[in-house]
Structure formats: C-alpha cells, structure tokens
Protein backbone atom coordinates (compact mmCIF):
# COMPACT_ATOMS: atom_id res chain seq x y z
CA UNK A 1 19.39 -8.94 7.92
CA UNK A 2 17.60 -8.29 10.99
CA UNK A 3 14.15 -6.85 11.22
CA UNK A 4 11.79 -5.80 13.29
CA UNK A 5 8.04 -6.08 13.36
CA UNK A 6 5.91 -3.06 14.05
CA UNK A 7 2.19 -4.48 14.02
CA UNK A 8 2.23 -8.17 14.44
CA UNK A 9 -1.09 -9.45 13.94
CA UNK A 10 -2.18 -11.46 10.41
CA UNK A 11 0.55 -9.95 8.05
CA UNK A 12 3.24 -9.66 10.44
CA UNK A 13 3.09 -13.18 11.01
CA UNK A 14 3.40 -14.08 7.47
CA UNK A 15 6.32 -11.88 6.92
CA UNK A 16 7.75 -13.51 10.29
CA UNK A 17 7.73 -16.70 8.45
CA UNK A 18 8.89 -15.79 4.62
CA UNK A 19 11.60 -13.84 6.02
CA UNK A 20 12.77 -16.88 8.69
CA UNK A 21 12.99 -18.60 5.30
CA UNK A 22 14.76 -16.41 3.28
CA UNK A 23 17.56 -16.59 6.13
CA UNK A 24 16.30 -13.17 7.90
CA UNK A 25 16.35 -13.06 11.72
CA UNK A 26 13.51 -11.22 13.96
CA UNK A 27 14.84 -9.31 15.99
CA UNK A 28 11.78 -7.33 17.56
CA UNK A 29 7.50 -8.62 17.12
CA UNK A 30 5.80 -5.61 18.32
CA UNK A 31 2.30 -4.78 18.88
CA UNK A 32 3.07 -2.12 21.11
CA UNK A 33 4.89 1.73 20.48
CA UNK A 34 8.17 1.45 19.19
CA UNK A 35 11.40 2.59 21.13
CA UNK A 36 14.82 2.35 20.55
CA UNK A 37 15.35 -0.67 23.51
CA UNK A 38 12.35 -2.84 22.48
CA UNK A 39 13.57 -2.20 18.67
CA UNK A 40 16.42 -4.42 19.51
CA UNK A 41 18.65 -2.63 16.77
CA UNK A 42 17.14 -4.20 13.54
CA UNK A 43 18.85 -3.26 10.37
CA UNK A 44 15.17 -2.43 8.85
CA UNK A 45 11.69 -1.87 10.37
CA UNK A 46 8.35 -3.63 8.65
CA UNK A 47 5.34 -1.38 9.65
CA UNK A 48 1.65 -3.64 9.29
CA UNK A 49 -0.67 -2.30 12.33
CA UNK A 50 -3.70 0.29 12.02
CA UNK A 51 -4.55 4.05 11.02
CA UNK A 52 -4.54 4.84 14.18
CA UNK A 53 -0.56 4.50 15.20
CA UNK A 54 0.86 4.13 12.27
CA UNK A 55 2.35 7.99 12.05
CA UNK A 56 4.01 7.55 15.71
CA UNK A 57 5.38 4.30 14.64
CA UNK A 58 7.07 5.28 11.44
CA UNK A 59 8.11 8.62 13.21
CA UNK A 60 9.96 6.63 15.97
CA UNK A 61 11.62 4.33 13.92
CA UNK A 62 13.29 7.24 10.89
CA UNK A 63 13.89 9.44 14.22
CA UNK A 64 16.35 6.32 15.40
CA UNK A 65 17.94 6.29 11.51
CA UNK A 66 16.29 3.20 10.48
CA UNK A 67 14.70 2.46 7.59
CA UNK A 68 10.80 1.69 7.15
CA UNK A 69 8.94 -0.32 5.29
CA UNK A 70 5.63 0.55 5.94
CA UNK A 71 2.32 -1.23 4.25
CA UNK A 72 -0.22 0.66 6.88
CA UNK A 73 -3.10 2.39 5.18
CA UNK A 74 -5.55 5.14 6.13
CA UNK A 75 -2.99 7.45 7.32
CA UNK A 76 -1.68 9.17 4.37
CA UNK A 77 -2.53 12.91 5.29
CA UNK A 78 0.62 12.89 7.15
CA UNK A 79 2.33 11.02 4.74
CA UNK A 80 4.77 14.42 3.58
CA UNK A 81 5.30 14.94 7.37
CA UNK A 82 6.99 11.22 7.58
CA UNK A 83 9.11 11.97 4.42
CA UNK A 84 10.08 14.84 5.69
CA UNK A 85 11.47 13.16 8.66
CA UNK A 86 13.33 10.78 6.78
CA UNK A 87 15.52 13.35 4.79
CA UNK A 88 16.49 15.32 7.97
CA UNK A 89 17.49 11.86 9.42
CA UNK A 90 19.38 10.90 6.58
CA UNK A 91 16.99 7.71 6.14
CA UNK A 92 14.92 5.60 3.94
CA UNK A 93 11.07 5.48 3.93
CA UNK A 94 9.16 3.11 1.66
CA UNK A 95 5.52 2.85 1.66
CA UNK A 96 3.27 0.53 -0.65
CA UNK A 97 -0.51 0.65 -0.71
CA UNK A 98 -0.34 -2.73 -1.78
CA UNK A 99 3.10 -5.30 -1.98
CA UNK A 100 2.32 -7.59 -4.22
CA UNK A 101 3.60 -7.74 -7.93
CA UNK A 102 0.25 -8.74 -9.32
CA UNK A 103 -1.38 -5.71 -7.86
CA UNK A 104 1.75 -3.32 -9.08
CA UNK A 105 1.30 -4.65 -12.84
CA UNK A 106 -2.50 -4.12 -11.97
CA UNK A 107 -1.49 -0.57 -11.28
CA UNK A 108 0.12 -0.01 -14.62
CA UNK A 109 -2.07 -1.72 -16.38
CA UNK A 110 -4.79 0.42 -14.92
CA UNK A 111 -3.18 3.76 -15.93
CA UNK A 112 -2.52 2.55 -19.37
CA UNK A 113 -6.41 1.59 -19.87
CA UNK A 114 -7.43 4.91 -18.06
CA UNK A 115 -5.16 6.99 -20.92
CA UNK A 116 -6.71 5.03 -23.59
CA UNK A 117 -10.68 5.40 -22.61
CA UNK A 118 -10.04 8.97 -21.63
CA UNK A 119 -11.63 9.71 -25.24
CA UNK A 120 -14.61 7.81 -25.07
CA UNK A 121 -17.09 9.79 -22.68
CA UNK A 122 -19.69 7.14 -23.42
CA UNK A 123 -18.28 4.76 -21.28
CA UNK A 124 -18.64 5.47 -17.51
CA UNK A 125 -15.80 4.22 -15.02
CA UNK A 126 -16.58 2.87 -11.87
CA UNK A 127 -13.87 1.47 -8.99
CA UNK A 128 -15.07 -1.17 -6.54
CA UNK A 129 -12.97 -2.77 -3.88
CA UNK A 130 -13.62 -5.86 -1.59
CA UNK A 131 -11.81 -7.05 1.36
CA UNK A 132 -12.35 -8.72 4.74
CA UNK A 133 -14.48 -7.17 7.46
CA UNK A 134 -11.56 -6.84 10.17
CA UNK A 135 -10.11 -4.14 7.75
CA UNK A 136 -10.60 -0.74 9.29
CA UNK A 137 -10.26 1.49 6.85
CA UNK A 138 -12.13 2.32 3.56
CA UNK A 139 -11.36 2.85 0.84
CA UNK A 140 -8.52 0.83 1.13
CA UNK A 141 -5.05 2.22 0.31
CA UNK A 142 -4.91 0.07 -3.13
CA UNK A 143 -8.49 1.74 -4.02
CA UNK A 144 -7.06 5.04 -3.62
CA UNK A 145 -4.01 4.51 -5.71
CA UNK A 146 -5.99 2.59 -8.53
CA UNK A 147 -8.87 6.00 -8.36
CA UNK A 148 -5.07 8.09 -8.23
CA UNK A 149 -4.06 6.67 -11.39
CA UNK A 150 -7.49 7.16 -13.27
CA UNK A 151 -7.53 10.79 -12.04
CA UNK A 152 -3.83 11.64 -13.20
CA UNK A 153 -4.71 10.31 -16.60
CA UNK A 154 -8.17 10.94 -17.54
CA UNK A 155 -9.17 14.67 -17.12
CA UNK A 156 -12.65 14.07 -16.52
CA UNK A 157 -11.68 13.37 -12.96
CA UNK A 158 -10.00 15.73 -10.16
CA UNK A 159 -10.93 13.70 -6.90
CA UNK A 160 -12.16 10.15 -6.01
CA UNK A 161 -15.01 10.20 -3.21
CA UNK A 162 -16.36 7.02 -1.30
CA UNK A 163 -19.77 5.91 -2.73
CA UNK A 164 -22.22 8.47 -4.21
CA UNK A 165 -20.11 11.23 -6.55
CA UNK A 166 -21.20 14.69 -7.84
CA UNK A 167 -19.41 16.77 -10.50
CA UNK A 168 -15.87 15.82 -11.37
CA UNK A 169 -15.60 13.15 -8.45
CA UNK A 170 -14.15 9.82 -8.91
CA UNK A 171 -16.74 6.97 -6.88
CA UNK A 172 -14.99 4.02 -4.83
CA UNK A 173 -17.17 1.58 -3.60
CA UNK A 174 -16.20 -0.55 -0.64
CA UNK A 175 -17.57 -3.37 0.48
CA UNK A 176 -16.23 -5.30 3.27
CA UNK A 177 -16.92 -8.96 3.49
CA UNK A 178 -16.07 -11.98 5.58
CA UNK A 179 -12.09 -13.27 4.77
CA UNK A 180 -11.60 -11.59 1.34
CA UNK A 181 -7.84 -10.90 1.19
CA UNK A 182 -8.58 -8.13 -1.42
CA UNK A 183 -10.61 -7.76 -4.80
CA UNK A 184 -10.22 -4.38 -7.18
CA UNK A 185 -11.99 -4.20 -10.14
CA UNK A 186 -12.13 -1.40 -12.42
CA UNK A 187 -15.31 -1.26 -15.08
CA UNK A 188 -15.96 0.85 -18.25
CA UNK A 189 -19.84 0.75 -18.95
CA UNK A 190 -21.23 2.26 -21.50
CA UNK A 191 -25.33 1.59 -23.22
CA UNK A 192 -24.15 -1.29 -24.77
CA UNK A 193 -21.17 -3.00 -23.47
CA UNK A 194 -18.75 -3.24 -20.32
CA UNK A 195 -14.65 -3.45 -20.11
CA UNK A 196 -13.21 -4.70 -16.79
CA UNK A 197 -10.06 -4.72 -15.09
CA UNK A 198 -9.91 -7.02 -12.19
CA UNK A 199 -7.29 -8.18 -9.27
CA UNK A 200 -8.13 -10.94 -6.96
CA UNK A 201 -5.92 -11.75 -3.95
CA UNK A 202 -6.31 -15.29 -3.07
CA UNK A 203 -4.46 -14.80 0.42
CA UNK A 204 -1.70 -13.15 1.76
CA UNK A 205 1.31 -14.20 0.98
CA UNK A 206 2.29 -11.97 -2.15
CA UNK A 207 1.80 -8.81 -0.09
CA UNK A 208 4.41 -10.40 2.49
CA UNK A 209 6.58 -11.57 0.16
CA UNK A 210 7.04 -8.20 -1.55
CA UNK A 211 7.13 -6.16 1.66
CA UNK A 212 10.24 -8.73 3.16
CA UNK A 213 11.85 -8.23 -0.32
CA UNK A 214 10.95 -4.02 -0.18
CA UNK A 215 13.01 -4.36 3.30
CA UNK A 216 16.41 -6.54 1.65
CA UNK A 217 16.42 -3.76 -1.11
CA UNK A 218 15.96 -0.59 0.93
CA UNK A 219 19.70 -1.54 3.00
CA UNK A 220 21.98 1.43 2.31
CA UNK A 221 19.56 3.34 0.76
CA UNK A 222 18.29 6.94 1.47
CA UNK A 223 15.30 9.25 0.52
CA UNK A 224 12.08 8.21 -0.12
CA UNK A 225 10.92 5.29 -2.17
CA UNK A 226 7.61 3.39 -2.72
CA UNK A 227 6.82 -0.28 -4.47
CA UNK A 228 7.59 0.62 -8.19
CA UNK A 229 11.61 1.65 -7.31
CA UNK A 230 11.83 -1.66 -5.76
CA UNK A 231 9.94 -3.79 -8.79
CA UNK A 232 10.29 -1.46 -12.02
CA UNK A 233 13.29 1.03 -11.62
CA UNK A 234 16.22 -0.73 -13.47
C-alpha cells in the first residue's frame, strides 16, 4: 500500500515506522498543503497536523478521490462539510478522536457505565483529561467523545462545556502537562463514595498502530466511516 503523510511531526513519524514494518511504502511526508504532485499518488492519505489546516488538508486529498484517514482534532465544526465532500467524490473518510483499541473499549465501556448511573442522581459525574503541553487544542477530541457518550445516554446532560458548568452542561477539565501521551478519567462522586473509569496512554504507539491499520482497511471502501467500523463492525 502506499501512503502518504499529511502532518509529519511526533505521530507521523511513528506511523512512518509501523507502517515501513508492516511492508507499507511512504510515498509522500508532508508538513506542508497537500496537492495532487507532492501527494505522489498514494493509495491512502494519514492526516496528524493541527486545527488549524486540517479542513484544507482533508478537502484536498477526497477532492483528488483518495481516501483519508484523519486523527486531527479541534476541527470538527466542519466535520459534515468534509463528509459531504467525500460522497460527491465517491470516496472514503475516516476520522478517530482517538486510534487506539484501549481507548475504543474505553469508549464503550464508558457508555455502558453512563446508562447504568443515569438513575442514581446522587452521584455527580465529572470528565478530566490530561495530555502533553505541545497539544493545542482543549478539550481534546477523545474528551469530547467520552462527554458525547455520557450526554447520549444519561438525560441529565445536553452539552459538555470546558471547566466551570451551569444547568444541564457536561464539565471537561483539561489540564495540559509536560509529555503525557493522554490520561481520561471519568468519576462518579457521590457523599460517600467515588466510581472511576480511567485510560492511561503510556506513549504513542497504539494510536499509530490503529490509524496505519484504519488506512489497510479503508482500500476499496466508500462513504464515511470512523474507528468502531474498523475495530467492532463484523
């Protein structure tokens, strides 16, 4: 398979080297704006850069008929604009918050527990994330789909909000500190006892793994997909 790299800083050069190994070649490692000559013709795209180009970089790629993977967070209000795009190309568009399969079992898991303390208003729920300080966006894309989950499961909830919360709002709290690949930890409190949920990332490497093995699956595939088609859909 060949790929190309759109955002090749920290991730993109750990999905570089898992997908060397798993017999993939490289075709493009891009930091810059995507075109069809410095795409080199890849047979899938891997999107990892920032909030800030992701959009124009996912556009150009669907707009040329190939596939994205894309793992960029912070973006997402013009998320239905980029699926849009891929059905009128005829395309495939897969984005993931978060690759790994820890985090995905995390997810269901999460849901499950949210559907099960949604009858105990004693106990308050609170959603804390922590991750390195180079990260540019907060909450972080995993954040939002844990607080997503709660909300589409517990009815005391119809919106998350970052930090301080008021009626029906859903608090994330983010803290950013020095070379944490990612903690999420979801806590039920109540007067006289806590339940936690917790996922602790001890590097990288899972959320490369599962976006290289995203890209193998997405060949030959069109509409648009995220994470669970590729791990839970049978």
């Amino acid at each position: 398979m060949k790929i190309a790299l759109v955002g090749y800083g920290k991730m993109g050069h750990i999905i570089d080297d898992i997908a060397t190994k798993k017999g993939h070649e490289i075709v493009a490692r891009l930091n810059e704006t995507p075109t069809k000559d410095n795409l080199n013709n890849p047979h899938v795209i891997i999107e990892f850069s920032n909030p800030e180009v992701a959009f124009e970089n996912i556009k150009v790629g669907l707009e040329h008929n190939i596939p994205v993977i894309c793992g960029t967070t912070g973006w997402l209000d013009r998320k239905s604009e980029i699926e849009e795009i891929a059905l009128k190309n005829n395309t495939a568009f897969l984005y993931g918050s978060n690759f790994s399969l820890g985090v995905n079992l995390f997810f269901a898991l999460n849901e499950k527990l949210a559907d099960l303390m949604k009858g105990f208003p004693e106990y308050q729920v609170q959603l804390e994330e922590i991750h390195h300080t180079h990260k540019k966006d907060a909450p972080s894309g995993t954040a939002i789909s844990l607080a997503e989950g709660i909300i589409k499961n517990d009815d005391r909830f119809d919106a998350w909000k970052l930090d301080e919360t008021q009626n029906k709002e859903l608090g994330i709290f983010a803290l950013r500190q020095d070379e944490v690949p990612g903690t999420h930890r979801v806590s039920y409190k109540s007067a006289v006892d806590e339940l936690e949920i917790k996922h602790t990332a001890f590097n990288r490497n899972g959320f490369a793994l599962g976006a290289v093995i995203a890209a193998e699956w997405i060949i030959g595939k069109k509409g648009n997909f995220t994470i669970k088609d590729v791990l839970f859909d049978k």
